[in-house]
C-alpha atoms as a PDB file:
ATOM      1  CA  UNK A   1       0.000   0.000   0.000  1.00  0.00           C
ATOM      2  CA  UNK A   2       1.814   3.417  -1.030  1.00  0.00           C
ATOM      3  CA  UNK A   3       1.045   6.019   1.259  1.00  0.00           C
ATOM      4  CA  UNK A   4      -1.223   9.042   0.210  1.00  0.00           C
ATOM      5  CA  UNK A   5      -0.586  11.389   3.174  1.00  0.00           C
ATOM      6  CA  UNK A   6      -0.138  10.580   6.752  1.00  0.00           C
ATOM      7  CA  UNK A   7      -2.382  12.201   9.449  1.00  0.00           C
ATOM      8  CA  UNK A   8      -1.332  15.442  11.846  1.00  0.00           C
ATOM      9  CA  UNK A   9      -1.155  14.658  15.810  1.00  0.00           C
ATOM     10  CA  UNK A  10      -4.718  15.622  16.825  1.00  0.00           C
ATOM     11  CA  UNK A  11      -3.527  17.235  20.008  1.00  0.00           C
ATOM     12  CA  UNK A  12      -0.619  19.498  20.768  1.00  0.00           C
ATOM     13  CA  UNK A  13      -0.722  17.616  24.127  1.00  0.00           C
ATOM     14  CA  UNK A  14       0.005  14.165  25.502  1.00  0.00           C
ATOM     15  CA  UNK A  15      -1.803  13.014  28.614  1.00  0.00           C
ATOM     16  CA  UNK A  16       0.285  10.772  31.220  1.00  0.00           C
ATOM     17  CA  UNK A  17      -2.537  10.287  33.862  1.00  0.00           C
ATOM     18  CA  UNK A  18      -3.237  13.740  35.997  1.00  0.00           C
ATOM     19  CA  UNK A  19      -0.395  15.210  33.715  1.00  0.00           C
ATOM     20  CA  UNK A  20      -0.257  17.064  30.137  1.00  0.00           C
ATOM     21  CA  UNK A  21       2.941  18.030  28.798  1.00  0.00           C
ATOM     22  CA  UNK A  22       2.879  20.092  25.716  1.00  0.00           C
ATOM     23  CA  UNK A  23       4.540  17.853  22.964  1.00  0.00           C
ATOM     24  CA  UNK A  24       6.371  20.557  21.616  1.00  0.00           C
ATOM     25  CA  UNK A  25       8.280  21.092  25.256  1.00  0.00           C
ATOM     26  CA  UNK A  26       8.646  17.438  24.779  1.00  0.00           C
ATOM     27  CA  UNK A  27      10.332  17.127  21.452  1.00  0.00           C
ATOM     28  CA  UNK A  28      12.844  19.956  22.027  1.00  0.00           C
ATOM     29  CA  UNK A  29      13.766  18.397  26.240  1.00  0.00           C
ATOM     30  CA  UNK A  30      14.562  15.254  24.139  1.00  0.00           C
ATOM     31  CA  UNK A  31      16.255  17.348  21.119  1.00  0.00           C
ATOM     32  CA  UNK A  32      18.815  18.384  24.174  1.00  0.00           C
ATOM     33  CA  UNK A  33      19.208  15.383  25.632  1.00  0.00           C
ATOM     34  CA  UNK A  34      20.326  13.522  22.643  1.00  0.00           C
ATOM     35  CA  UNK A  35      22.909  16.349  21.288  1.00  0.00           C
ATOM     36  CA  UNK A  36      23.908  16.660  24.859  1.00  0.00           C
ATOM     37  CA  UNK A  37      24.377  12.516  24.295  1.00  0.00           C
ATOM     38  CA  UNK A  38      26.057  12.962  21.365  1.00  0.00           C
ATOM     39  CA  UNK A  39      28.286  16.047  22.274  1.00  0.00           C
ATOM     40  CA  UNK A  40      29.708  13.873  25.173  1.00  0.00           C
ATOM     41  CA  UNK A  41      30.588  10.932  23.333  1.00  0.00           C
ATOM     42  CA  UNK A  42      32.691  13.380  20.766  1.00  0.00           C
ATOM     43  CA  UNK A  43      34.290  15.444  23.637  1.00  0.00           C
ATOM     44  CA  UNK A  44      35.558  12.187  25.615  1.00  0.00           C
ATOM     45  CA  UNK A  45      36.472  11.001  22.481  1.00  0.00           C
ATOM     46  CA  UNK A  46      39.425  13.287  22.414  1.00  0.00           C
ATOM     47  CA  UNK A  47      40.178  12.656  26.046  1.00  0.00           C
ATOM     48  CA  UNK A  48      37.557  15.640  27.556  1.00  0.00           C
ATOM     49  CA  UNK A  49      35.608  15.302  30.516  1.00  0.00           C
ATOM     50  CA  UNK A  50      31.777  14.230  29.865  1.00  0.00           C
ATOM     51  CA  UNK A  51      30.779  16.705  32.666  1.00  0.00           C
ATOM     52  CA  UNK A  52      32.448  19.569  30.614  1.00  0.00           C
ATOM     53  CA  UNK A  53      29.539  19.021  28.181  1.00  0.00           C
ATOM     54  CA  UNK A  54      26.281  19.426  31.022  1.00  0.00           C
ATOM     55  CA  UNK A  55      28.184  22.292  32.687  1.00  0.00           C
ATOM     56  CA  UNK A  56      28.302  23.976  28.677  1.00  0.00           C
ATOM     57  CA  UNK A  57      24.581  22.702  28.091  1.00  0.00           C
ATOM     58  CA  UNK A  58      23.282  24.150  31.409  1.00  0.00           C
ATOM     59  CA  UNK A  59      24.430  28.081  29.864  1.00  0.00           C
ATOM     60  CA  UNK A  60      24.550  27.554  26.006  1.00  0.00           C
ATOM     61  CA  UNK A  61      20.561  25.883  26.251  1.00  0.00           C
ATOM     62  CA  UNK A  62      18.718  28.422  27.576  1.00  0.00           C
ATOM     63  CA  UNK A  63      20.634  31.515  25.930  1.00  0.00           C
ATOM     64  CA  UNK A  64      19.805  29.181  22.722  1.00  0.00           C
ATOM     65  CA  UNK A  65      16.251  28.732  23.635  1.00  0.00           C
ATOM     66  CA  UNK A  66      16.096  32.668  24.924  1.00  0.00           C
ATOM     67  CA  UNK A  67      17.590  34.072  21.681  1.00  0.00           C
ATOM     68  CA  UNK A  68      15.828  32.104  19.161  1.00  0.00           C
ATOM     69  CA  UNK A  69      12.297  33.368  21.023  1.00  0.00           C
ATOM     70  CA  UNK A  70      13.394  36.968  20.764  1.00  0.00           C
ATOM     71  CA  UNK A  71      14.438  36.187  17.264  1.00  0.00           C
ATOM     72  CA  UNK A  72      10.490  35.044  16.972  1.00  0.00           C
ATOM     73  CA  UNK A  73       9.144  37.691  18.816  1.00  0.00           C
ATOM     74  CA  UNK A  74      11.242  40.562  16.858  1.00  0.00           C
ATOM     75  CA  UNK A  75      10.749  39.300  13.280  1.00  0.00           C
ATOM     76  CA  UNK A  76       7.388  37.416  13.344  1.00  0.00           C
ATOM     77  CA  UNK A  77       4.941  38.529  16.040  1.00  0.00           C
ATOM     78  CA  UNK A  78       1.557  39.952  15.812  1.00  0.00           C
ATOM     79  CA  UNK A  79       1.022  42.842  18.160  1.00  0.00           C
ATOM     80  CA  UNK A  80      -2.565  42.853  18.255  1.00  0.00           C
ATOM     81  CA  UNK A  81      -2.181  39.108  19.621  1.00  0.00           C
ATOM     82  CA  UNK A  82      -1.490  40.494  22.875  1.00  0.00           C
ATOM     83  CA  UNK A  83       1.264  41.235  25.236  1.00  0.00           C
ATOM     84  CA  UNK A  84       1.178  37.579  27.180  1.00  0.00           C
ATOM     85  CA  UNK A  85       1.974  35.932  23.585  1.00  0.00           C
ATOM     86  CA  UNK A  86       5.577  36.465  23.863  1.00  0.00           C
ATOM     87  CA  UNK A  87       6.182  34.386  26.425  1.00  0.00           C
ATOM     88  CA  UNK A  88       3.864  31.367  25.598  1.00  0.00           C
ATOM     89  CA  UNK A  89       6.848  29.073  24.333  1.00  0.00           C
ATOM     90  CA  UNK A  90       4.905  25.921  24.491  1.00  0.00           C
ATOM     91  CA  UNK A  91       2.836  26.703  21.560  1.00  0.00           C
ATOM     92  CA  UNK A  92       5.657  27.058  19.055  1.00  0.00           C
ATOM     93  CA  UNK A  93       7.392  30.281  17.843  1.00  0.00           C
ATOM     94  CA  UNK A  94      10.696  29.559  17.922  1.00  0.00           C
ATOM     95  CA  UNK A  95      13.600  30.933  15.386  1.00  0.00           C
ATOM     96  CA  UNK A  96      16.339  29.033  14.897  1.00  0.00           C
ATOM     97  CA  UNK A  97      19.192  31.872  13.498  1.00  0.00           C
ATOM     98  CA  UNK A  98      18.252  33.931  16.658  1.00  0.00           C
ATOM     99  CA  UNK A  99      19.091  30.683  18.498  1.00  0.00           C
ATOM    100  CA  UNK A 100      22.357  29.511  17.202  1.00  0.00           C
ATOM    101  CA  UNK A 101      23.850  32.917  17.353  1.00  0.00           C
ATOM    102  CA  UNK A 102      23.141  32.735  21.278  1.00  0.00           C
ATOM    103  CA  UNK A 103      23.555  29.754  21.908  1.00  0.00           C
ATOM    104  CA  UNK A 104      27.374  29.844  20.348  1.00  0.00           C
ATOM    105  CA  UNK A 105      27.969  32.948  21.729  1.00  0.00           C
ATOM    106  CA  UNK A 106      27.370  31.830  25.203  1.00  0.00           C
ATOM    107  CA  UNK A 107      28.891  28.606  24.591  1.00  0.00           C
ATOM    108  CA  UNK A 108      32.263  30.339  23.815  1.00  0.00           C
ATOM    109  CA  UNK A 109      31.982  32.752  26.940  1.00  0.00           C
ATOM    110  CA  UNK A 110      31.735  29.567  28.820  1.00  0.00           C
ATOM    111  CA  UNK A 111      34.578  27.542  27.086  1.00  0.00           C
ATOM    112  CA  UNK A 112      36.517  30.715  27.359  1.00  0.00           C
ATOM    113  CA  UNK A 113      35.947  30.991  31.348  1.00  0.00           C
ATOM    114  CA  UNK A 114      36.974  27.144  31.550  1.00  0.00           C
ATOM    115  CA  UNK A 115      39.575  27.510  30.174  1.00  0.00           C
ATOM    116  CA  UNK A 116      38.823  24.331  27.288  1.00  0.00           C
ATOM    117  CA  UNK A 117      40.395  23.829  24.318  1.00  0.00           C
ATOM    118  CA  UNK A 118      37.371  26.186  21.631  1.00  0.00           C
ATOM    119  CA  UNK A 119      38.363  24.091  18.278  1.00  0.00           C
ATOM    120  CA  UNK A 120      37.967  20.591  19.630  1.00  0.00           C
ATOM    121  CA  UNK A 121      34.850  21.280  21.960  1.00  0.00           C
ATOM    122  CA  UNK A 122      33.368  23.021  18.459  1.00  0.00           C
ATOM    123  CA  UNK A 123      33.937  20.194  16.650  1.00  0.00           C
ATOM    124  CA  UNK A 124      32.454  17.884  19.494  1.00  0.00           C
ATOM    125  CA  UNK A 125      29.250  19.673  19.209  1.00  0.00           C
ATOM    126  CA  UNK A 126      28.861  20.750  16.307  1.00  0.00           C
ATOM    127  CA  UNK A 127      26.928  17.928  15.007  1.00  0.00           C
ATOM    128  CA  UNK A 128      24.667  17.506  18.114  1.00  0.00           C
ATOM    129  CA  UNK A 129      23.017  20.410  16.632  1.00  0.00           C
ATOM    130  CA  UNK A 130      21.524  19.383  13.735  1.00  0.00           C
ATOM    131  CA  UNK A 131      20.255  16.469  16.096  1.00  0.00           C
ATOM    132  CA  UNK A 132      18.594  18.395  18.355  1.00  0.00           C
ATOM    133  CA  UNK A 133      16.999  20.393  15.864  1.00  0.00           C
ATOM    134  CA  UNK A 134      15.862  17.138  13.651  1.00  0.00           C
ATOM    135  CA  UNK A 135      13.920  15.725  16.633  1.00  0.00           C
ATOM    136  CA  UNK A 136      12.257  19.345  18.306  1.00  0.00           C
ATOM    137  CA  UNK A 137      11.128  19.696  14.499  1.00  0.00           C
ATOM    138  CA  UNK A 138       8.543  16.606  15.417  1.00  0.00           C
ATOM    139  CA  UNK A 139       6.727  19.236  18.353  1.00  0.00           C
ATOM    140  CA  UNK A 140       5.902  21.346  15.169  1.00  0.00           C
ATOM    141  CA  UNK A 141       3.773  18.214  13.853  1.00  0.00           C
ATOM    142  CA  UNK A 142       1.666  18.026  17.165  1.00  0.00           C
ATOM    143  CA  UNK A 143       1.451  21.884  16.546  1.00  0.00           C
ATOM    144  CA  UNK A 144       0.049  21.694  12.793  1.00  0.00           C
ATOM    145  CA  UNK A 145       2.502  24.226  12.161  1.00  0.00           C
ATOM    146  CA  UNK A 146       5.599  25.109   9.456  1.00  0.00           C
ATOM    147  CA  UNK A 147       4.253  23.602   6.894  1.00  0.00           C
ATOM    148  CA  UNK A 148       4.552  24.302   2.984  1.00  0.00           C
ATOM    149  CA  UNK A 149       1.959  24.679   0.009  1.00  0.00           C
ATOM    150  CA  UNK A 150      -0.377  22.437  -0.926  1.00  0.00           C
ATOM    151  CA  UNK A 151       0.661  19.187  -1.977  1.00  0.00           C
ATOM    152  CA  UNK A 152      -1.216  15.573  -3.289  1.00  0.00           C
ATOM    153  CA  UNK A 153       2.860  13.760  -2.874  1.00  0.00           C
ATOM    154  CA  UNK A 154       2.023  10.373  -1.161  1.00  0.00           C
ATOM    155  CA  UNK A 155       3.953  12.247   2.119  1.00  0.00           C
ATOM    156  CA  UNK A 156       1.971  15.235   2.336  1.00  0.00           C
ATOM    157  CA  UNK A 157       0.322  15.968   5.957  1.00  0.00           C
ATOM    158  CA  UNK A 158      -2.795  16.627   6.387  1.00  0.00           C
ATOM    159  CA  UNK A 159      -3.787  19.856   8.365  1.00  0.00           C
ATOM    160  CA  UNK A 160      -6.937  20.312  10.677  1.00  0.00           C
ATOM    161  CA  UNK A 161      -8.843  23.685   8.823  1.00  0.00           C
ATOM    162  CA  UNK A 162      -8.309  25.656  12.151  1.00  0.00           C
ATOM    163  CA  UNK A 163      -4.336  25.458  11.417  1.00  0.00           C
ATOM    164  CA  UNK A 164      -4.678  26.317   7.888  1.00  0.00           C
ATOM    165  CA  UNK A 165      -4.336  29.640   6.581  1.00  0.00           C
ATOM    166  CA  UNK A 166      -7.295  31.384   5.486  1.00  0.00           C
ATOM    167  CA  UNK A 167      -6.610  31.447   1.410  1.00  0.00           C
ATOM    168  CA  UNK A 168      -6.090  27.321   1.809  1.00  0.00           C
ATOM    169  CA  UNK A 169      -8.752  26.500   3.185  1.00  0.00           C
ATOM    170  CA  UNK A 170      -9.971  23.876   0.351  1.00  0.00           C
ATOM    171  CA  UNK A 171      -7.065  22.139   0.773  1.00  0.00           C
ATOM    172  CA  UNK A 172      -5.927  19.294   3.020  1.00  0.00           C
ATOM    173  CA  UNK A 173      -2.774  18.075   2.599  1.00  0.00           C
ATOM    174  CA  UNK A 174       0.450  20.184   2.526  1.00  0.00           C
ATOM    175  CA  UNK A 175       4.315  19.185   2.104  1.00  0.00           C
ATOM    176  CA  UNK A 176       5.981  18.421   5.845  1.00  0.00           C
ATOM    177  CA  UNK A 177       8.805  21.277   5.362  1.00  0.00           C
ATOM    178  CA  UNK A 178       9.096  20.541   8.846  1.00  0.00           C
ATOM    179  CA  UNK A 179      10.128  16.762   7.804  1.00  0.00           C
ATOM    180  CA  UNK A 180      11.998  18.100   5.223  1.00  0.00           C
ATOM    181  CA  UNK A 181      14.347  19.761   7.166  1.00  0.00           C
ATOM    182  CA  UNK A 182      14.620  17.185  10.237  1.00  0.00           C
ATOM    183  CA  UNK A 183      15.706  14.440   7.961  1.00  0.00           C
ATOM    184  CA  UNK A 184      17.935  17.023   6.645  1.00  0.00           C
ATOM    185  CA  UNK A 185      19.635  17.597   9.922  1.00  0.00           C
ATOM    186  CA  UNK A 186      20.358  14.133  10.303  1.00  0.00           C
ATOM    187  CA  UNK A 187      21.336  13.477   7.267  1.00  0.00           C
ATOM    188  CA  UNK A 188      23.963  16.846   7.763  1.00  0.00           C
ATOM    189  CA  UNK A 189      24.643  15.142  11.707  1.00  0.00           C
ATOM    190  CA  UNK A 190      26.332  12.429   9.648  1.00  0.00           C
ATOM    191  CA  UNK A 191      27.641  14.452   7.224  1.00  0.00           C
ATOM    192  CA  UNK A 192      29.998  16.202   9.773  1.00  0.00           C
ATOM    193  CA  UNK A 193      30.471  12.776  11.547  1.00  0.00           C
ATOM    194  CA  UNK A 194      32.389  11.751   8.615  1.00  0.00           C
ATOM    195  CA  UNK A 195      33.486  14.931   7.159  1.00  0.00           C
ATOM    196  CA  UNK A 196      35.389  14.980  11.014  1.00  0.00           C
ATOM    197  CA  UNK A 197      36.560  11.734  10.408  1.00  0.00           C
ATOM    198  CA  UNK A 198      38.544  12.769   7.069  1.00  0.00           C
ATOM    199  CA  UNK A 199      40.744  15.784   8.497  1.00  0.00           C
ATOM    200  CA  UNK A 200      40.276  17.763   5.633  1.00  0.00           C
ATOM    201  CA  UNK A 201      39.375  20.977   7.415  1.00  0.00           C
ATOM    202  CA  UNK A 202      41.094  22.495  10.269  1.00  0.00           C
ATOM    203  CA  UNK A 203      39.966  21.307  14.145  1.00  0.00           C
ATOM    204  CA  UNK A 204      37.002  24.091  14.543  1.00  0.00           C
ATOM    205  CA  UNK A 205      35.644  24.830  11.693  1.00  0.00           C
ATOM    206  CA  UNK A 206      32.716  21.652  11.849  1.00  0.00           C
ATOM    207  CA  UNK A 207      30.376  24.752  13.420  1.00  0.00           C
ATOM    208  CA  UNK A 208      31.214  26.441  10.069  1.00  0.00           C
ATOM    209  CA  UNK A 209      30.107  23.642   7.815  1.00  0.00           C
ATOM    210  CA  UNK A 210      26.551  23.346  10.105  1.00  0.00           C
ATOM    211  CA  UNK A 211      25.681  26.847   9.443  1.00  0.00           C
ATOM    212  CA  UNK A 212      26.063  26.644   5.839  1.00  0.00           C
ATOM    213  CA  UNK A 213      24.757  23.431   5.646  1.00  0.00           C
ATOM    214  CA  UNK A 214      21.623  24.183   7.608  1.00  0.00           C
ATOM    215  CA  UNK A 215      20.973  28.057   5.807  1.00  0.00           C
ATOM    216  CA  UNK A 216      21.337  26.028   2.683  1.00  0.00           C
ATOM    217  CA  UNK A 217      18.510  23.998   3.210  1.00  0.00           C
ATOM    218  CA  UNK A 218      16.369  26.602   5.282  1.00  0.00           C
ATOM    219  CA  UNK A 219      16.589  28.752   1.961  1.00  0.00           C
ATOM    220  CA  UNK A 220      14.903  26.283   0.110  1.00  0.00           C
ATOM    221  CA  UNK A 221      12.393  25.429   2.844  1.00  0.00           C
ATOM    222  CA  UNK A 222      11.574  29.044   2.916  1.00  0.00           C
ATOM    223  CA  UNK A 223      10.400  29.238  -0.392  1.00  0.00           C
ATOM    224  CA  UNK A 224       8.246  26.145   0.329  1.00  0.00           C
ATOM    225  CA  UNK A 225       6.487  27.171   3.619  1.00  0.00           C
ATOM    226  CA  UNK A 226       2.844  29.338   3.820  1.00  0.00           C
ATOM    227  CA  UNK A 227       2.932  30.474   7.508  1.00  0.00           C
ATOM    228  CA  UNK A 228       3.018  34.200   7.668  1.00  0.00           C
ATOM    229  CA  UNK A 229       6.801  35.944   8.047  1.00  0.00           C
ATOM    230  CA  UNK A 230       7.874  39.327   7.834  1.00  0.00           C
ATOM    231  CA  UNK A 231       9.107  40.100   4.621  1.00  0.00           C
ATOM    232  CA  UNK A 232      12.123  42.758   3.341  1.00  0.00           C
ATOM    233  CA  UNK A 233      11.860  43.715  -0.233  1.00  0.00           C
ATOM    234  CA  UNK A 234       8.842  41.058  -0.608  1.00  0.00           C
ATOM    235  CA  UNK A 235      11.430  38.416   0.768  1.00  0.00           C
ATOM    236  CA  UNK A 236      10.871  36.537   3.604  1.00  0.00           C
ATOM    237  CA  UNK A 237      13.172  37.751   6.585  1.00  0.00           C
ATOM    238  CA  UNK A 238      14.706  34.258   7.167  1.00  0.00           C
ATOM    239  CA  UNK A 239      15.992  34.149   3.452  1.00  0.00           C
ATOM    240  CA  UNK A 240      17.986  37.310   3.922  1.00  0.00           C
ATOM    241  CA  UNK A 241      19.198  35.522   7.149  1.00  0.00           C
ATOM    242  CA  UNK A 242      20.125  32.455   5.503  1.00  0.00           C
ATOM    243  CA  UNK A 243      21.699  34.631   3.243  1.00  0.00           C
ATOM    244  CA  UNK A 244      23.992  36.638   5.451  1.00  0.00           C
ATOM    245  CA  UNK A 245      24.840  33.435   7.778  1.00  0.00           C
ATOM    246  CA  UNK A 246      25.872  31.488   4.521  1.00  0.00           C
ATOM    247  CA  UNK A 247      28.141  34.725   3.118  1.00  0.00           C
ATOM    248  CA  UNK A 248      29.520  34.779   6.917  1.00  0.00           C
ATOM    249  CA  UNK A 249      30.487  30.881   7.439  1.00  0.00           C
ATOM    250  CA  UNK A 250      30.982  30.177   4.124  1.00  0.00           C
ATOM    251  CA  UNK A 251      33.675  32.979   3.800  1.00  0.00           C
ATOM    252  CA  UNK A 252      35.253  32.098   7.370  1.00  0.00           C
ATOM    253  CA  UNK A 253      35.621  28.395   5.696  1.00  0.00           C
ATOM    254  CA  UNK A 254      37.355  29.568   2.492  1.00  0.00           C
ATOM    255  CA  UNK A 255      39.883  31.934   4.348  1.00  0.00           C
ATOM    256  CA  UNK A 256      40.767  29.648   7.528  1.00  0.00           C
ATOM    257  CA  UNK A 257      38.888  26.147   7.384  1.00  0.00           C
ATOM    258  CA  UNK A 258      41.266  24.288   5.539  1.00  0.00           C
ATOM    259  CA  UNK A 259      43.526  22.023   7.372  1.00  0.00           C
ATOM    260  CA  UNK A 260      46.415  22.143   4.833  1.00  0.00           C
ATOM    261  CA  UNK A 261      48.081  24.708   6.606  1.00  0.00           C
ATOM    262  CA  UNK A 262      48.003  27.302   4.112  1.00  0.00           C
ATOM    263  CA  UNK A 263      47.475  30.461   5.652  1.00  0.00           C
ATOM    264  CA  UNK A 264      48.979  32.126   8.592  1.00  0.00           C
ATOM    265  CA  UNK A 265      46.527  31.310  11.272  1.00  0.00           C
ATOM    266  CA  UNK A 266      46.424  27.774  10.614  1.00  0.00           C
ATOM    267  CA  UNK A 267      50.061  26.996  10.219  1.00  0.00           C
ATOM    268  CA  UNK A 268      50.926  24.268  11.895  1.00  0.00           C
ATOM    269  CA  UNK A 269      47.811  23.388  13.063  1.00  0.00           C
ATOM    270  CA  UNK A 270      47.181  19.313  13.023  1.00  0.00           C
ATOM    271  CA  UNK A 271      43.286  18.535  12.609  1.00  0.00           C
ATOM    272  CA  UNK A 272      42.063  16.293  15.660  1.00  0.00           C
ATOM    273  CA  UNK A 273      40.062  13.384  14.907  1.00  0.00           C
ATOM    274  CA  UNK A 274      37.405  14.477  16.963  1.00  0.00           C
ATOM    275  CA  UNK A 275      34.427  11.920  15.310  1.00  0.00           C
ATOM    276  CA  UNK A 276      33.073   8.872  18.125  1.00  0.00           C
ATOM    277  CA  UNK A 277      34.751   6.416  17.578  1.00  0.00           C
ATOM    278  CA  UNK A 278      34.478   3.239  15.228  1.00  0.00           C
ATOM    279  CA  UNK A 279      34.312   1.064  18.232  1.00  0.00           C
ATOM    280  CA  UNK A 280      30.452   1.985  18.751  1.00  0.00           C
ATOM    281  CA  UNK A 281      30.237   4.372  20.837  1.00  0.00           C
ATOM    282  CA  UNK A 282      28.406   6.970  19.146  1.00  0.00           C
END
């Protein structure tokens, strides 16, 4: 039987007796746990301390979580939706640029303070990113929410009417751009796994290969998705985003990413196998 669409979540909620948690709370408190999993296994890998890891999760999480909400709140929020919106996290809103630029930002205050070595604990994590993102992108399914145009592609998802917006309401299936960009993450988590494992690029620069390897794919997705967005120039904000994080990255990885030694700030610098192990661990 070839599938012809598969069904959205019909609550944003999951019940566990007297208890409702908010899937979406859910998906991005595993999201954490499993990069924090992963980021460990990298970082003793090289002979670091798993604990270094929590003690970097317990700052670089919430500033992540914080920023990408006032990312939301400054480039996609209604005013007339009240002043109490801002703060309801559990039903969605999240932006993802706002979110890595805090989240990295505090991470390297903290690796800073500790005194860690920044290239190999960026290279640890920097695939545990893409995880976490892949699996919070499933709370967006229990939220009917970030999806594209309408579709009849034996994957589409179908959409309650409430969650639809108002000039589709006829239809009922749409693509999963959320889907479409957690099976890209993963599929970019192994990417870096074994573009670590080759030491073609200098110890570091694995953050700089996500970013441009995630804007890449969020340009596209952009193009495909129907939720409302603040627009520049009749172009969605998070294109011109993508955009700028792409020129940024991509030109950090052209002047200093190579591991070859070529230019004066990497000389002598040996790339550090900083993948899990083929033993496996990861």
């Amino acid at each position: 039987m070839i599938l012809a669409s598969f069904p959205s979540p019909s609550s944003e909620a999951i019940e566990l007796g007297p208890l409702t948690l908010r899937a979406y709370g859910l998906a991005i408190a595993f999201g954490v746990l499993a990069a924090v999993w992963l980021a460990q296994k990298r970082w003793t890998a090289v002979g670091g301390d798993p604990d270094d890891i929590s003690k970097l999760a317990m700052w670089a999480v919430p500033a992540g979580l914080i920023g990408s909400r006032i990312y939301h709140v400054l480039t996609d929020w209604r005013f007339d939706e009240g002043f109490a919106e801002p703060f309801k996290i559990w039903e969605g809103g999240l932006g993802i640029p706002g979110g890595i630029a805090a989240g990295v930002i505090m991470a390297l205050w903290v690796i800073r303070r500790e005194g860690w070595d920044r290239a190999k604990m960026l290279d640890a994590a920097a695939p545990a990113l893409p995880l976490a993102q892949a699996i919070g992108r499933i709370g967006n399914w229990f939220n009917q929410e970030l999806f594209g145009g309408p579709t009849d592609l034996p994957w589409a998802v179908e959409i309650d009417p409430e969650h639809r917006p108002a000039e589709y309401l006829d239809a009922e299936t749409f693509h999963p751009t959320f889907l479409y960009e957690a099976l890209w993450n993963l599929g970019l988590v192994l990417f870096l796994i074994w573009l670590g494992k080759t030491r073609k690029l200098r110890t570091g620069a694995l953050l700089a290969v996500y970013v441009v390897g995630y804007l890449v794919a969020r340009l596209w997705l952009e193009t495909v998705r129907v939720d409302p967005a603040t627009e520049i120039g009749g172009v969605r904000i998070n294109i011109w985003m993508s955009i700028i994080g792409i020129v940024v990255a991509g030109g950090w990885l052209l002047r200093r990413g190579r591991a070859d030694g070529s230019d004066d700030a990497g000389a002598g610098v040996e790339p550090v196998e900083v993948a899990v192990p083929d033993d496996g661990a990861s």
